[in-house]
Protein backbone atom coordinates (compact mmCIF):
# COMPACT_ATOMS: atom_id res chain seq x y z
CA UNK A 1 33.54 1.39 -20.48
CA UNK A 2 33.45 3.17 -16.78
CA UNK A 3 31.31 5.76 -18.55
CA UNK A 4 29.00 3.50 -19.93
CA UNK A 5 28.35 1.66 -16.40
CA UNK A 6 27.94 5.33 -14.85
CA UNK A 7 25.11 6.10 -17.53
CA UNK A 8 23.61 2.43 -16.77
CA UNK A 9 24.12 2.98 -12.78
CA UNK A 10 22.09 6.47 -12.67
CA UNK A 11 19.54 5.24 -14.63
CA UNK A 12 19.03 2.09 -13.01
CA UNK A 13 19.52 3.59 -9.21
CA UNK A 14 16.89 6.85 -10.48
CA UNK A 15 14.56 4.39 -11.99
CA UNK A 16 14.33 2.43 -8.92
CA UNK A 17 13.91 5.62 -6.62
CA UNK A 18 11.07 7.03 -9.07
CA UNK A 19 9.28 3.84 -8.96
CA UNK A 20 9.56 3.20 -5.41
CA UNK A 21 8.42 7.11 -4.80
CA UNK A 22 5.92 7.05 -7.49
CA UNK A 23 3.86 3.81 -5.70
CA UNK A 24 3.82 5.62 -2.32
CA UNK A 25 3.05 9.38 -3.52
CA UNK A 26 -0.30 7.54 -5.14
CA UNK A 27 -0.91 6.05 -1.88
CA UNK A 28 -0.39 8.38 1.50
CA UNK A 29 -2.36 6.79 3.44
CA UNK A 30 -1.15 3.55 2.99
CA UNK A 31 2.32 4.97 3.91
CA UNK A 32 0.76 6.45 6.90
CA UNK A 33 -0.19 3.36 8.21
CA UNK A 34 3.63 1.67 7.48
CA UNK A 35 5.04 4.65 9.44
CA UNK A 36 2.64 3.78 12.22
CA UNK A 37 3.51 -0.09 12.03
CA UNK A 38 7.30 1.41 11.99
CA UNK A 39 6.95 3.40 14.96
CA UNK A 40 4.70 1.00 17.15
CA UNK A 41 7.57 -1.58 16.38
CA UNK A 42 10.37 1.10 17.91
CA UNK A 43 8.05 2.31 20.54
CA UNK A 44 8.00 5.38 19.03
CA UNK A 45 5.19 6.35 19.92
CA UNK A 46 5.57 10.03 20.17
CA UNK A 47 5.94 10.44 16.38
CA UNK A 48 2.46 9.00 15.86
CA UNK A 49 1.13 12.28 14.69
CA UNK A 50 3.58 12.45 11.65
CA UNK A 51 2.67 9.66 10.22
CA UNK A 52 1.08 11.34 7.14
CA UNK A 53 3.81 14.20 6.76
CA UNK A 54 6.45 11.69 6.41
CA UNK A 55 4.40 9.17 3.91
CA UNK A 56 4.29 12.15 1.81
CA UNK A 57 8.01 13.48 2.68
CA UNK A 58 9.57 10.36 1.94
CA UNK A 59 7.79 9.54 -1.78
CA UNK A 60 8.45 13.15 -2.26
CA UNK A 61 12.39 12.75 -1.56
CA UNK A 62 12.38 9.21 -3.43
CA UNK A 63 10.55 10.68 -6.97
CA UNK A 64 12.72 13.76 -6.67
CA UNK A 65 16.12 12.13 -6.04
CA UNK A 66 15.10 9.39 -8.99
CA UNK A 67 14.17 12.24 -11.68
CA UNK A 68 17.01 13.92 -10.92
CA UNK A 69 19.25 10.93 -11.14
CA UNK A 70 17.12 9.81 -14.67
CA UNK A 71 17.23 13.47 -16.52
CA UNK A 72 20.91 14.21 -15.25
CA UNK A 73 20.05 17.42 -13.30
CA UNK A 74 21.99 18.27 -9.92
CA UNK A 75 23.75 14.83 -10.51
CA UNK A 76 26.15 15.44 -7.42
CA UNK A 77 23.70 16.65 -4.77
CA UNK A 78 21.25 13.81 -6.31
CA UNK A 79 24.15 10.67 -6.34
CA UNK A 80 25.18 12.03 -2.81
CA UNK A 81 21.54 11.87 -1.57
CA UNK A 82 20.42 8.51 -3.48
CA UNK A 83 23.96 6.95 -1.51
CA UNK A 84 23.25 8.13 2.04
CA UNK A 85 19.49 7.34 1.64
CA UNK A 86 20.21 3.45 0.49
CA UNK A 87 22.68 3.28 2.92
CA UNK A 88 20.60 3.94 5.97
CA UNK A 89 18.06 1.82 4.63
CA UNK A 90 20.00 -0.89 3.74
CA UNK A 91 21.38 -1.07 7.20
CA UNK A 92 17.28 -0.15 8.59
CA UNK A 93 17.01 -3.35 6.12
CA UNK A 94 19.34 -5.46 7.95
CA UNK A 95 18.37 -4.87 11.17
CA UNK A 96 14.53 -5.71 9.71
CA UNK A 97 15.46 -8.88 8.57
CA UNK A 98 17.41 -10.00 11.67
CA UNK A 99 14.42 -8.93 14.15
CA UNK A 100 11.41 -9.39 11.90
CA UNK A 101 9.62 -6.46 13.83
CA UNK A 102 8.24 -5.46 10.79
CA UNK A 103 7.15 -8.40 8.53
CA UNK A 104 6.42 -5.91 5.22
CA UNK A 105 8.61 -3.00 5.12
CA UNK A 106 6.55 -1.22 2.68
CA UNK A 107 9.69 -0.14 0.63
CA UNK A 108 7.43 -0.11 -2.85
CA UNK A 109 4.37 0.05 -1.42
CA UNK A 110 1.44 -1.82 -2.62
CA UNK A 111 2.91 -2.41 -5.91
CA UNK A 112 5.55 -4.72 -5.09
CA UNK A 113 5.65 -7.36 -1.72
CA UNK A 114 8.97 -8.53 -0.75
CA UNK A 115 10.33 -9.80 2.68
CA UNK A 116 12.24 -8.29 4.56
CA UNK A 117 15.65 -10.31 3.90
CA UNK A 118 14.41 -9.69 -0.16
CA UNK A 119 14.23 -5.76 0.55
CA UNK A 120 18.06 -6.30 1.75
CA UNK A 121 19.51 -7.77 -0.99
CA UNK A 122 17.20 -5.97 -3.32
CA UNK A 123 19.41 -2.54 -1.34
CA UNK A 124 22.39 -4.03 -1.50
CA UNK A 125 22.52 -4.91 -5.26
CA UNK A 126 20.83 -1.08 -5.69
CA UNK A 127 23.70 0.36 -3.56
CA UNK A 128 26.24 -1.28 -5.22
CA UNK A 129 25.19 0.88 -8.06
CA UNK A 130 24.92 4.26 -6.29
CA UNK A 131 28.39 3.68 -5.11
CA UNK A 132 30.18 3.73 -8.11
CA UNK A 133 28.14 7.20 -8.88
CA UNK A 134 28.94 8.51 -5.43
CA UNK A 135 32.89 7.59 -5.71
CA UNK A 136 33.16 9.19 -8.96
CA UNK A 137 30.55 12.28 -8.45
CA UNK A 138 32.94 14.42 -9.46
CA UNK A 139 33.16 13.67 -13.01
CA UNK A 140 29.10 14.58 -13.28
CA UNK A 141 27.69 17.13 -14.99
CA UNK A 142 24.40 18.35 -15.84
CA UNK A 143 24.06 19.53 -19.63
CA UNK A 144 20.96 22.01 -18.43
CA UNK A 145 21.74 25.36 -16.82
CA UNK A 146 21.49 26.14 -13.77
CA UNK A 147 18.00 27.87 -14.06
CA UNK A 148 16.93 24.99 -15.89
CA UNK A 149 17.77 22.58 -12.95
CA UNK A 150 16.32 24.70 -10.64
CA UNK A 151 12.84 25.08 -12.97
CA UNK A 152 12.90 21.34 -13.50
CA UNK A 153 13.58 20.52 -9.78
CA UNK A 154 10.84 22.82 -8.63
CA UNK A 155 8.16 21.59 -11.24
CA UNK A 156 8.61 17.47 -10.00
CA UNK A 157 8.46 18.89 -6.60
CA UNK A 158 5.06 20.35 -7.51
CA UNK A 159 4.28 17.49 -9.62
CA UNK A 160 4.40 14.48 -6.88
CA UNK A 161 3.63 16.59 -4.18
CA UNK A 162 0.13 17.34 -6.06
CA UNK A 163 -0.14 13.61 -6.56
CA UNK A 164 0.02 12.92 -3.10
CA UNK A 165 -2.17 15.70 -1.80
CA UNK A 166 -5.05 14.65 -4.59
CA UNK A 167 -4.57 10.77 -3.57
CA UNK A 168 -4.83 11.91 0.03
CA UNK A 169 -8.17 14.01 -0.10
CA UNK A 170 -9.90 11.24 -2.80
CA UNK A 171 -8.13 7.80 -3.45
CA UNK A 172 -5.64 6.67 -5.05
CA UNK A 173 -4.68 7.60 -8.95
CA UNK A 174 -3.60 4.04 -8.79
CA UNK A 175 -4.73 1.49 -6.90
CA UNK A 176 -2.54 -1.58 -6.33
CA UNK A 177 -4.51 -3.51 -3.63
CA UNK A 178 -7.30 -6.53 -3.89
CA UNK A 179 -9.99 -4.46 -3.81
CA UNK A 180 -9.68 -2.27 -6.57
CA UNK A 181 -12.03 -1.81 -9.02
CA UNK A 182 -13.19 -5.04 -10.99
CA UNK A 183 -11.71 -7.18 -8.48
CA UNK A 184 -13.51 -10.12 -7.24
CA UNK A 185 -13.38 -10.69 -3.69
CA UNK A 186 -14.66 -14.49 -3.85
CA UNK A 187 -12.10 -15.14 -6.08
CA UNK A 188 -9.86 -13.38 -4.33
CA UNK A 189 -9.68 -15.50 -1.58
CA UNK A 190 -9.54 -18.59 -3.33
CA UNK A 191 -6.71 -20.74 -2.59
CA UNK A 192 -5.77 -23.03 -5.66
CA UNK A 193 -6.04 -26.78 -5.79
CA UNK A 194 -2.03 -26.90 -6.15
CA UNK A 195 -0.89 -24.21 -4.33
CA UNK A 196 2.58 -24.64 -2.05
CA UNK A 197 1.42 -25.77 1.36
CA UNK A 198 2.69 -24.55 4.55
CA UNK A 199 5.43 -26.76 5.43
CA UNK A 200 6.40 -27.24 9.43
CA UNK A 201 9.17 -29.09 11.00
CA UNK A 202 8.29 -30.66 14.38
CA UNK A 203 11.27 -31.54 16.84
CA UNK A 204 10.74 -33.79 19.97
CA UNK A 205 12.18 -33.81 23.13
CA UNK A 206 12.93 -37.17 24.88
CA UNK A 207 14.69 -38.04 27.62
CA UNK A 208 16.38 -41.54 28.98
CA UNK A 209 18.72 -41.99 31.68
CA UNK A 210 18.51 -38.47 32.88
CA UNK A 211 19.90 -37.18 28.95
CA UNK A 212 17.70 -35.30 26.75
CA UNK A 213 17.58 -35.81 23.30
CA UNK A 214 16.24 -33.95 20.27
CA UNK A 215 14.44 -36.52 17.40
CA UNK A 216 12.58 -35.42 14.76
CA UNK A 217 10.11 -37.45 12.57
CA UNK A 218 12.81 -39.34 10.59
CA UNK A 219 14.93 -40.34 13.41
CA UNK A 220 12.23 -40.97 16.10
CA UNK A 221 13.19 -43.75 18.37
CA UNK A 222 9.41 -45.30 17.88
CA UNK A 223 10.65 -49.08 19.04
CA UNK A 224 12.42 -47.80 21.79
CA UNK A 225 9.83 -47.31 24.64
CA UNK A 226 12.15 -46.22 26.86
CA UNK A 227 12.57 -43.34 25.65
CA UNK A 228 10.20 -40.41 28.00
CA UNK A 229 8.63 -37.64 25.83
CA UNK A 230 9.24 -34.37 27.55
CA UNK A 231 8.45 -31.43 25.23
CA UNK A 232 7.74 -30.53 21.38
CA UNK A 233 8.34 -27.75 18.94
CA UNK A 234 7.14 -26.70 15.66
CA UNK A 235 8.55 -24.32 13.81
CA UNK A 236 7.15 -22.74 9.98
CA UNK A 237 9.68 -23.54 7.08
CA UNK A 238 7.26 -22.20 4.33
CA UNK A 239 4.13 -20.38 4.82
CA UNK A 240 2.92 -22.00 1.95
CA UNK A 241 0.51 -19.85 -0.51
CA UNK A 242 -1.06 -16.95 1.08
CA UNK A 243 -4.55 -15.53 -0.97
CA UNK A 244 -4.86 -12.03 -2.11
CA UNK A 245 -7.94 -11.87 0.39
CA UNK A 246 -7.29 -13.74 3.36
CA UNK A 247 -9.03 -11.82 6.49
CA UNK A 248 -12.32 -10.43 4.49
CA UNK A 249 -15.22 -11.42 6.80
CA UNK A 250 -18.59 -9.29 7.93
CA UNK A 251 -20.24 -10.47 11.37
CA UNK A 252 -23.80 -9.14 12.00
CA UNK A 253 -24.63 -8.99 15.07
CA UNK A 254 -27.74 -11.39 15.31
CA UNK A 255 -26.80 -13.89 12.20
CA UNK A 256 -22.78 -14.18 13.13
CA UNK A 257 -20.92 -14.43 9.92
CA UNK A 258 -22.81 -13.46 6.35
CA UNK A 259 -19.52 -13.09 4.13
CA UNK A 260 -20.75 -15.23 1.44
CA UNK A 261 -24.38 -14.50 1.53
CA UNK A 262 -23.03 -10.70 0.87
CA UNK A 263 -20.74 -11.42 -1.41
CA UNK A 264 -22.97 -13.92 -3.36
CA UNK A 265 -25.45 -11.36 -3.83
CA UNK A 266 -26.46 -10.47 -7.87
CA UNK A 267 -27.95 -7.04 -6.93
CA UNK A 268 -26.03 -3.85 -5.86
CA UNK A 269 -24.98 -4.01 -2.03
CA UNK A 270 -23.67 -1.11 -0.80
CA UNK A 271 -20.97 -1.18 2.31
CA UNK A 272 -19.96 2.01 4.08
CA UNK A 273 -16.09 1.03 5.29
CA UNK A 274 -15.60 3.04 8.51
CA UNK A 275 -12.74 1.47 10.61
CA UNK A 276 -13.83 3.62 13.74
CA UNK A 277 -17.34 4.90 13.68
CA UNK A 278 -15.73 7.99 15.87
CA UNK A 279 -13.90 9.31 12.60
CA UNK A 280 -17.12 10.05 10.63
CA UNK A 281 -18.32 13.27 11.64
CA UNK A 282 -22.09 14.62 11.95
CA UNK A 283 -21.47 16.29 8.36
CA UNK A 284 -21.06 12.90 6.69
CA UNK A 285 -23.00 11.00 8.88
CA UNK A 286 -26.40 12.85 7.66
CA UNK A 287 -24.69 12.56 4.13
CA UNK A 288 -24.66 8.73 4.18
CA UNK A 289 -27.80 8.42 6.14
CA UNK A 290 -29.26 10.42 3.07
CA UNK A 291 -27.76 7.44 0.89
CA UNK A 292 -29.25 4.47 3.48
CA UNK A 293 -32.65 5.87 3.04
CA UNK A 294 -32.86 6.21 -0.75
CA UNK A 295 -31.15 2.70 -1.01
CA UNK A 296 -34.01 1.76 1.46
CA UNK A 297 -36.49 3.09 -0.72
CA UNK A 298 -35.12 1.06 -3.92
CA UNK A 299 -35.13 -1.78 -1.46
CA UNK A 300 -31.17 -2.04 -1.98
CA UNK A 301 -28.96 -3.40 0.94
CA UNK A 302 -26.68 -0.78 2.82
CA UNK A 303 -24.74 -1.26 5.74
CA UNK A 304 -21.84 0.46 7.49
CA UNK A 305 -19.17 -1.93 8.03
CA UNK A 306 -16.88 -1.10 10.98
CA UNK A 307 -14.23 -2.52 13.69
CA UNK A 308 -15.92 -0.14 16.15
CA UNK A 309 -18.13 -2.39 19.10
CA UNK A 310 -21.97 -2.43 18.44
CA UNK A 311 -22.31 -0.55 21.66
CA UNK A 312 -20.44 2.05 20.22
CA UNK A 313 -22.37 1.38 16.75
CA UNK A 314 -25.27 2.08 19.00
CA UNK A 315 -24.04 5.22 20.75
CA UNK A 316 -23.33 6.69 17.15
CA UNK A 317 -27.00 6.08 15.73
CA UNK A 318 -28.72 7.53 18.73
CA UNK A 319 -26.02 10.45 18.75
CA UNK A 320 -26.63 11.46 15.02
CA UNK A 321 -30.42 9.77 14.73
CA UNK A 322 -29.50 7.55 12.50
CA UNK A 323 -30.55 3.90 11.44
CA UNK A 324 -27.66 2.21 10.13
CA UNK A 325 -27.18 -1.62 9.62
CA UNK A 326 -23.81 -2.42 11.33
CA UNK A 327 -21.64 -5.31 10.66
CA UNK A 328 -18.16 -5.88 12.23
CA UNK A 329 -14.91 -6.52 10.56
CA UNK A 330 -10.73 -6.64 11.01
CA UNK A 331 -9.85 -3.34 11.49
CA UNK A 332 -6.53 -3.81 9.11
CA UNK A 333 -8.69 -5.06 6.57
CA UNK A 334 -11.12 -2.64 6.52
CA UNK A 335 -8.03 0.57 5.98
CA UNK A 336 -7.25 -1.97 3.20
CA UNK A 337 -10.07 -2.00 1.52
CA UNK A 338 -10.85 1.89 0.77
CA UNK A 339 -8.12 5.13 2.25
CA UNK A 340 -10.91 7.04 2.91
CA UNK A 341 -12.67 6.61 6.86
CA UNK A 342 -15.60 6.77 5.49
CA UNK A 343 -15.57 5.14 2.59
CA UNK A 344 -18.24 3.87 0.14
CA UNK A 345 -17.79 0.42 -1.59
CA UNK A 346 -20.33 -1.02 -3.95
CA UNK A 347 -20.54 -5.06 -4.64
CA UNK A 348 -22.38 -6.82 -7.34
CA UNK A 349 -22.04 -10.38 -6.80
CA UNK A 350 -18.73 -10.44 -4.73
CA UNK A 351 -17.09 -8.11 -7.78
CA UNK A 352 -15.89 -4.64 -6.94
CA UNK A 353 -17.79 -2.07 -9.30
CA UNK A 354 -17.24 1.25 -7.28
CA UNK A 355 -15.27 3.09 -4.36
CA UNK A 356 -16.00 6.51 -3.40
CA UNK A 357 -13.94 8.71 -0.58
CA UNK A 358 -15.75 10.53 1.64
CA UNK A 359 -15.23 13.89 0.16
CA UNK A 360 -16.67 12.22 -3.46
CA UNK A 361 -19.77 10.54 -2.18
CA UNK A 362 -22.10 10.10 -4.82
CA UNK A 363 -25.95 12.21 -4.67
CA UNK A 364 -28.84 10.27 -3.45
CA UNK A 365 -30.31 10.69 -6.81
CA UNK A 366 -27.61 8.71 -8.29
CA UNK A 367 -27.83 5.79 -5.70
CA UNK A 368 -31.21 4.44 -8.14
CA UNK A 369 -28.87 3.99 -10.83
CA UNK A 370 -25.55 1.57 -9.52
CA UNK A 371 -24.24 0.57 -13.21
CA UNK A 372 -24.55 4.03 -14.58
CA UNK A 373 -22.98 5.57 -11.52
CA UNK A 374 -20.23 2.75 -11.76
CA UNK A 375 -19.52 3.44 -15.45
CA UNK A 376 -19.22 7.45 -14.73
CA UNK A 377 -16.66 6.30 -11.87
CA UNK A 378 -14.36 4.68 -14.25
CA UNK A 379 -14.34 7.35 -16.67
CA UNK A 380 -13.49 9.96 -14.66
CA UNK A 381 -10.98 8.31 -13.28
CA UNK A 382 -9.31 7.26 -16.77
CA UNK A 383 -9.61 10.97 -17.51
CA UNK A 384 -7.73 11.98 -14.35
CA UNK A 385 -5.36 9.52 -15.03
CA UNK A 386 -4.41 10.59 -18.77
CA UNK A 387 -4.57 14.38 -17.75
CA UNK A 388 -1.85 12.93 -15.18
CA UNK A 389 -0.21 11.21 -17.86
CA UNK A 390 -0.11 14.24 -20.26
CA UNK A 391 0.61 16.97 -17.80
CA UNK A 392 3.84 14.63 -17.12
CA UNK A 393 4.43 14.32 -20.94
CA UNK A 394 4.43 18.10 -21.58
CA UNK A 395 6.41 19.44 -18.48
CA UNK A 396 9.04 17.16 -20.03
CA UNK A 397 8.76 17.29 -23.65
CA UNK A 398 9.37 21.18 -23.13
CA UNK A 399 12.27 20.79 -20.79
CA UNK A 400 13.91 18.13 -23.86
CA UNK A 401 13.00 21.22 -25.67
CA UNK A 402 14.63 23.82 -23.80
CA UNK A 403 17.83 21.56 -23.26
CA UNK A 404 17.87 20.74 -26.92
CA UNK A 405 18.10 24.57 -27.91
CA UNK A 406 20.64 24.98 -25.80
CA UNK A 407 22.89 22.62 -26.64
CA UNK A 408 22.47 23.84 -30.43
CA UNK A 409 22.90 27.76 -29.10
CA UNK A 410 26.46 26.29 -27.49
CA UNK A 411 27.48 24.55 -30.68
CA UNK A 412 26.23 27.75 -33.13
């Protein structure tokens, strides 16, 4: 019986590590931004420039300690690590909760939101698991050889390493936000007709005879006018439903707000997503101004959406001698929307039907063909994705293979 609930507790504790590692090596930059949430919140300043290193470190260290865990290999150096990592975390977790400096901790990425007091107990029940591994890492053993191991270890390492670098300098294999491809922003931000409400409870302050007195709206002396108001508090009980899409809006700069004249547009609109207009350099600026002017010529809206000032929107045409269209937006949003800075985005009628990074922007020549260039997008990136897939499959279908000779050498 302990044996069985060791095999169930390694591959429930590596499953959740390979997961967890697997949604943040697709997404780098996403993680970069969580580590610089993290370290803003612990005025920690001073590590700003790691940010990206340790998004990839730590996805790195969760796949690898999960695979390990899953295929049996290194089991002691693997239940050791997954035990001190949850443990840190768990207490991180804690700590989280109780001080709310952090109100997503980012612990499975875009995949998966939980609260901070969910991430917790989500660790706790997790660690409960690794602990009976860790107590009785003694009695694991890896079937492979030691070669093996080390072949196997070295090949994940490659593996989610190469996943993170690719994601990094294009997007991501996978993308788990509510802007990905197909997605409807309109509809995105949509609130439902029965949707949970936010629910507040109010708390008033009265005083009489020189004693103060909390009431709230139940007990409220309302017949007793003696009674002097002094103060009132609200405080949030239940933040109610929250949309997808909550903070998408573009601001010209002459017509204020145009969201839904954008967004309920049937022909192509392209948007280039540029959180700070000082991150595109001249090479890509003369790139996309190469795009404006063909879409100019097909008469089809462009504009570079940014959380950069128009005076600095200004600067950046006359330094480059360009002619964008600017509009203004929330910076978080806009690293939301695409990981690249630049990024392309192209709308039809609110609905996402293409992102490009900045080191896959499309040729000018394409730009007179949107659908086409939108279909090409999507197969590529299906084919990227099963060459993933398979590359994954036959790294280990050959390692079952090696393992499975053997164990039938050792028994010959």
């Amino acid at each position: 019986m302990l044996k069985l609930l060791r095999f169930i507790s390694r591959l429930l504790v590596g499953a959740t590590f390979i997961f967890s590692g697997f949604v943040k090596a697709v997404d780098p930059v996403g993680g970069s931004i969580k580590f610089h949430d993290y370290f803003q919140a612990f005025n920690m300043d001073w590590l700003m420039s790691l940010t990206m290193p340790a998004s990839v470190a730590l996805a790195s260290l969760e796949f690898i300690i999960g695979v390990l865990l899953v295929f049996n290999i290194f089991p002691k150096i693997a239940t050791r690590l997954s035990f001190y990592f949850l443990l840190f975390f768990t207490i991180l977790t804690l700590g989280l909760a109780i001080f709310n400096p952090v109100t997503d901790c980012g612990c499975f990425g875009d995949a998966i939101k939980l609260t901070n007091w969910e991430t917790f107990w989500k660790n706790i029940v997790i660690l409960a698991f690794a602990s009976l591994l860790f107590f009785s890492k003694q009695t694991l053993n890896s079937p492979c050889s030691l070669s093996l191991q080390r072949v196997f270890t070295f090949l994940m390492v490659v593996y989610i390493l190469g996943i993170s670098i690719y994601s990094f300098k294009h997007l991501p294999l996978l993308d788990f936000r509510p802007y990905s491809i197909g997605s409807n922003i309109s509809a995105g931000m949509t609130i439902p007709e029965d949707a949970p409400q936010p629910q507040y409870k109010t708390t008033f302050i009265l005083k009489k005879d020189g004693v103060q007195k909390e009431f709230n709206e139940n007990n409220y002396p309302y017949e007793d006018t003696t009674w002097v108001f002094v103060d009132s508090k609200t405080e949030l009980i239940s933040e109610g439903y929250t949309p997808p899409i909550h903070d998408f809006v573009l601001q010209h700069p002459e017509r204020g707000d145009i969201t839904d004249q954008l967004l309920n547009m049937k022909e192509p609109l392209w948007l280039v997503v540029s959180p700070k207009t000082s991150a595109i350099s001249e090479e890509q600026a003369l790139e996309l101004a190469q795009l404006n002017a063909t879409a100019g010529e097909d008469n089809i809206p462009f504009f570079v959406v940014t959380a950069s000032t128009m005076d600095e929107a200004q600067n950046f045409n006359e330094a480059f001698k360009t002619n964008f269209d600017f509009l203004q937006g929330d910076e978080t949003n806009l690293k939301t929307i695409i990981r690249s800075n630049p990024g392309l985005l192209l709308l039809q009628n609110g609905t996402v039907t293409g992102k490009w990074h900045y080191n896959d922007l499309p040729a000018p020549s394409e730009l007179t063909h949107p659908l086409s260039m939108t279909l090409k997008q999507l197969q590529a990136k299906k084919s990227r994705n099963l060459l993933l897939g398979h590359l994954f499959l036959i790294v280990l279908v050959a390692l079952i293979i090696l393992k499975s000779r053997k164990t039938i050498n050792k028994n010959q």
